[in-house]
N, C-alpha and C. Protein backbone atom coordinates (compact mmCIF):
# COMPACT_ATOMS: atom_id res chain seq x y z
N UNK A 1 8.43 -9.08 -16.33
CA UNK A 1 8.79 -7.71 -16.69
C UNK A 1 7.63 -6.79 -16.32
N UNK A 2 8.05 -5.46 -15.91
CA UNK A 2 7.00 -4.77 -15.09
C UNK A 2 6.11 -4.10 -16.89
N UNK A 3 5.39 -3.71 -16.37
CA UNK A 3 4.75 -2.73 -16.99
C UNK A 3 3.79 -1.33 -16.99
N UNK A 4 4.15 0.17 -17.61
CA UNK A 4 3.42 1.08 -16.92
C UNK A 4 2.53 0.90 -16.33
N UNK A 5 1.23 -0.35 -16.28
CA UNK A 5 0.30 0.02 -16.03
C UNK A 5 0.48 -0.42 -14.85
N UNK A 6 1.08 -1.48 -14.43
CA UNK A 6 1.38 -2.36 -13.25
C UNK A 6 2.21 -0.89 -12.57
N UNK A 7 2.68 -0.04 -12.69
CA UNK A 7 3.45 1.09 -12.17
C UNK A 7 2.33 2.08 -11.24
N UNK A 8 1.22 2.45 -12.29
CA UNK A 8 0.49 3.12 -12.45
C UNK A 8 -1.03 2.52 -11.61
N UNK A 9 -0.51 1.00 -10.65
CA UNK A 9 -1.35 0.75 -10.52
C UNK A 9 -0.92 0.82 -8.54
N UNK A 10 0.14 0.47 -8.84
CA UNK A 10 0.53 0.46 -7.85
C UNK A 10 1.50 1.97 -6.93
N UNK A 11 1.56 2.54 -7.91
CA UNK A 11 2.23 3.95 -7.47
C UNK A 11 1.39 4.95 -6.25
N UNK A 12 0.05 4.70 -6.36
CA UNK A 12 -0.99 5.18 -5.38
C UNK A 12 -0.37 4.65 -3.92
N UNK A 13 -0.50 3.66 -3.90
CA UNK A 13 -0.30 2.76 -2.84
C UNK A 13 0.91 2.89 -2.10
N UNK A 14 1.88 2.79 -2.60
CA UNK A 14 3.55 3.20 -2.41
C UNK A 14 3.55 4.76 -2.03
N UNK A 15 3.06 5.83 -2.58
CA UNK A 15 3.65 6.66 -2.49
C UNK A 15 2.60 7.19 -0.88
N UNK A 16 1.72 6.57 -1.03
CA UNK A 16 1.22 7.02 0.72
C UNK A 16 1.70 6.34 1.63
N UNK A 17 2.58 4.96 1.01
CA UNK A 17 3.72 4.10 2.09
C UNK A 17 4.70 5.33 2.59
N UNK A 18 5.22 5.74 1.59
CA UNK A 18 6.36 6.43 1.63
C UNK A 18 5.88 7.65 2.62
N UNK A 19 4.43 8.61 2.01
CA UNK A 19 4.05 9.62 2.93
C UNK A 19 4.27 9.30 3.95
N UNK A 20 3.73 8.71 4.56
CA UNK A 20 3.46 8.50 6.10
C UNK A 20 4.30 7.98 6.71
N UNK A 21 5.20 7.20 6.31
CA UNK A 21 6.64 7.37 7.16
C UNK A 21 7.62 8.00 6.66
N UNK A 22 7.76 9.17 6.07
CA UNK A 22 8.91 10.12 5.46
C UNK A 22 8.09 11.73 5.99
N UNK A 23 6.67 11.89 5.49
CA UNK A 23 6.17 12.92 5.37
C UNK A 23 6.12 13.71 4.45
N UNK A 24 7.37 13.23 3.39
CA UNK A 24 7.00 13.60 2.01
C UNK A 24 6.10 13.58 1.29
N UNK A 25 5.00 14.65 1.10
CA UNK A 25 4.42 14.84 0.22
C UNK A 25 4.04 14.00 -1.21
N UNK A 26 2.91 13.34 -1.50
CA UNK A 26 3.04 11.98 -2.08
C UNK A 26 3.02 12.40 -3.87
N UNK A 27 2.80 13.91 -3.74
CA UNK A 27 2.93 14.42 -5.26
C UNK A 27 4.45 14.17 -5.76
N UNK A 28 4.79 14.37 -4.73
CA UNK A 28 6.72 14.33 -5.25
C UNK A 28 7.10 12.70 -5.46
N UNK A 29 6.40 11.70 -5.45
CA UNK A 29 6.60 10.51 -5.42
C UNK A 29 6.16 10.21 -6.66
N UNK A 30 6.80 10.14 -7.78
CA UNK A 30 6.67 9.22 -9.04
C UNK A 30 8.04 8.56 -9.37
N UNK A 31 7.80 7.63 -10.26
CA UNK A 31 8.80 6.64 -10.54
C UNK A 31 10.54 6.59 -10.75
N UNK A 32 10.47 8.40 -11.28
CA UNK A 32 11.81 8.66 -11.54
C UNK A 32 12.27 9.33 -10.10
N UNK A 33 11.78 9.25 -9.21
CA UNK A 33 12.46 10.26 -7.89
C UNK A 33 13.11 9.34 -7.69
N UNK A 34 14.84 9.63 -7.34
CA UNK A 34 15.64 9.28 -6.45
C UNK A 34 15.58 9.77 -5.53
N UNK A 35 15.32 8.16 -4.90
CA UNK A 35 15.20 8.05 -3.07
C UNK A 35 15.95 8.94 -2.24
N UNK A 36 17.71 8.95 -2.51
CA UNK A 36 18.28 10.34 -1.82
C UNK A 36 18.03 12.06 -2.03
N UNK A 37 17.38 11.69 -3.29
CA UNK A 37 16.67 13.30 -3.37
C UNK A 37 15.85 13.66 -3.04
N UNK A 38 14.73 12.66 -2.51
CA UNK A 38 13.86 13.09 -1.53
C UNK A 38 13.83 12.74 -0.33
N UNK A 39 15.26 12.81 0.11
CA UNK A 39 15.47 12.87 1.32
C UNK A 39 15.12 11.82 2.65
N UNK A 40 14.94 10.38 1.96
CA UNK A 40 14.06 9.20 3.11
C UNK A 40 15.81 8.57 3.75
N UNK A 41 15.85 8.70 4.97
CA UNK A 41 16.52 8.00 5.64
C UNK A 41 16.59 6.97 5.44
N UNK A 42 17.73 6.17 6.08
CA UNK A 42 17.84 4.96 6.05
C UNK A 42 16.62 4.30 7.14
N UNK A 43 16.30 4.82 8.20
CA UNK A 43 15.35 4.45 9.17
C UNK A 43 13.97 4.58 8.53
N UNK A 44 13.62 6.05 7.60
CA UNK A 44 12.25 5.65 7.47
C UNK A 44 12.12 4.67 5.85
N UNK A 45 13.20 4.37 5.21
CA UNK A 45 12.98 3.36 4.11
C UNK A 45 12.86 1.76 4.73
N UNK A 46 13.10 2.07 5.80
CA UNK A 46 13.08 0.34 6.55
C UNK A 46 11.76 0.37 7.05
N UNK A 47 11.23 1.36 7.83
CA UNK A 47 9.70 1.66 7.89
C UNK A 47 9.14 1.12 6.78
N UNK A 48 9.06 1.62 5.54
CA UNK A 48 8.61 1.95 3.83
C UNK A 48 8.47 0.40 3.75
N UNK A 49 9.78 -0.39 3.88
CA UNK A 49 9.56 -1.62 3.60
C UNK A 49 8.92 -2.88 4.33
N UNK A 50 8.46 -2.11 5.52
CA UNK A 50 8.00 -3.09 6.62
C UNK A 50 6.47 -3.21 5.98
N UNK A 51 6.33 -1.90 5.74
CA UNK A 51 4.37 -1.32 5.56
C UNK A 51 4.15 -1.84 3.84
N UNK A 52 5.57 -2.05 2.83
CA UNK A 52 5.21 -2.46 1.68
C UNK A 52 5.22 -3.85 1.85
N UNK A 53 5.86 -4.76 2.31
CA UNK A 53 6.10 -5.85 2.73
C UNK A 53 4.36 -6.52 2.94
N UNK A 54 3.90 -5.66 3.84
CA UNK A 54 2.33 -5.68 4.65
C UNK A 54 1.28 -5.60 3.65
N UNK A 55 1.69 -4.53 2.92
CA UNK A 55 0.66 -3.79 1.65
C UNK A 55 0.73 -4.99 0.50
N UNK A 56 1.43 -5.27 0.37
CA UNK A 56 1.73 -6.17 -1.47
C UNK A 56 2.11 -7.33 -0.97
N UNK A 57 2.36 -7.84 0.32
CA UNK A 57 3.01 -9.40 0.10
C UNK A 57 4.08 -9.88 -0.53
N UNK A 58 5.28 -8.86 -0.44
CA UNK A 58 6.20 -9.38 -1.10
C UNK A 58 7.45 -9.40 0.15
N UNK A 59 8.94 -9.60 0.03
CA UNK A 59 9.36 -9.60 0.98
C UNK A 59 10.90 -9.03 1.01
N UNK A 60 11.16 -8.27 1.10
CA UNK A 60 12.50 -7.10 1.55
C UNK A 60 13.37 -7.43 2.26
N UNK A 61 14.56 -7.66 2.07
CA UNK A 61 15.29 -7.66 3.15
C UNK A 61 16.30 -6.36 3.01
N UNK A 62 17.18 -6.20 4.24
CA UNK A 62 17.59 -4.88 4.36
C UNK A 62 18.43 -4.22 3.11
N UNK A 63 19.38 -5.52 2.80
CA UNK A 63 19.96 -5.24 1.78
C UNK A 63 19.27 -4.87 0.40
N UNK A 64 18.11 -5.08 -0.17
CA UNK A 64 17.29 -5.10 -1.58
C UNK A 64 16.96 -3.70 -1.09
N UNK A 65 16.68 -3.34 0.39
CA UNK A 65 15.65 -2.01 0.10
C UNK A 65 16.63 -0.97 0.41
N UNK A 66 17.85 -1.29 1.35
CA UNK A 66 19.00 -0.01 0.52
C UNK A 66 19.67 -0.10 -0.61
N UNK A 67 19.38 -0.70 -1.55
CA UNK A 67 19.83 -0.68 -2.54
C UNK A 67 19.24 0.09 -3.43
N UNK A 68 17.73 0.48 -3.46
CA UNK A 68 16.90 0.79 -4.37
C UNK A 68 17.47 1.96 -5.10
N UNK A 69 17.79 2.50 -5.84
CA UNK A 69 18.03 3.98 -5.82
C UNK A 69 16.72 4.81 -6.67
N UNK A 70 15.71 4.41 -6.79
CA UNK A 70 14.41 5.24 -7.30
C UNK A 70 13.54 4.76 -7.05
N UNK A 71 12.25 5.64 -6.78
CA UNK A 71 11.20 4.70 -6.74
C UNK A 71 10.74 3.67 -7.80
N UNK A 72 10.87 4.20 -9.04
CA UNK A 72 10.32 3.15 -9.71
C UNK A 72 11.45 1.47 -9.35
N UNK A 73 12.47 1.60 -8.78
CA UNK A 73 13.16 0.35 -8.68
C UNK A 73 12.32 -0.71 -7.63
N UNK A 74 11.98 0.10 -6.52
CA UNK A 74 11.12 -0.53 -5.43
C UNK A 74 9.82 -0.31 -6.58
N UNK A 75 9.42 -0.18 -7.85
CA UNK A 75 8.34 -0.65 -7.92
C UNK A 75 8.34 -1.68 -8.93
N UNK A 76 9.41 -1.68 -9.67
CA UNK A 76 9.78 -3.01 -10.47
C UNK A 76 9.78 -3.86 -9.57
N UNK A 77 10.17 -4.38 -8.57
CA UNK A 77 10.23 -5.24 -7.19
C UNK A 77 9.08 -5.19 -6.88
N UNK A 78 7.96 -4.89 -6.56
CA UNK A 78 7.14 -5.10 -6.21
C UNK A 78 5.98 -5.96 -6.69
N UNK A 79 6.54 -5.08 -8.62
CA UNK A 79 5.20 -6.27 -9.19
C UNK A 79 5.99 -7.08 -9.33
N UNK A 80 6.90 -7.94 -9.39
CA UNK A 80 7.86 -8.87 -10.21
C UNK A 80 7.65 -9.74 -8.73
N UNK A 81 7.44 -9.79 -7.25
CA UNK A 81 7.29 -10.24 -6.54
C UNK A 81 6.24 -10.39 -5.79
N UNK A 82 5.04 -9.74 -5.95
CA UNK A 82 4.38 -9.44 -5.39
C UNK A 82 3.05 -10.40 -5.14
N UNK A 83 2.89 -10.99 -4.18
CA UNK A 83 1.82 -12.16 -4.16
C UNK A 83 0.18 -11.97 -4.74
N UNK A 84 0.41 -12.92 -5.81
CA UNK A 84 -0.98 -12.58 -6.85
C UNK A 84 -2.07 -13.16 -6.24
């Protein structure tokens, strides 16, 4: 089970994933943003998951990462998988 801090630890990290292939602004990236409200394509969330995949060691397939519908969901997934 995740926990804020595990959120809070990893939210840095993710949300400059997300910058740099969306261009969204990484202030607008906390746990409650839904993914379609900030606007990430289907192309640059497959980006997102190639570079989180890289970043944390965990592993995505297409289906888990269109599914996400918030960030905090891709960040429950992340610590709950994420190679320690």
């Amino acid at each position: 089970m995740s926990t804020p801090v595990s959120h809070a630890e990893h939210l840095p990290q993710l949300a400059q994933i997300i910058e740099e292939a969306s261009g969204i602004e990484s202030e607008a990236i906390v746990p409650e943003a839904k993914i379609s409200e900030l606007g990430i394509d289907s192309l640059s969330l497959i980006e997102i998951a190639v570079r989180t995949e890289d970043t944390f060691g965990v592993r995505l397939d297409d289906s888990t990462v269109l599914g996400f519908t918030t960030v905090g969901e891709m960040l429950d997934y992340i610590v709950t998988h994420e190679d320690k």
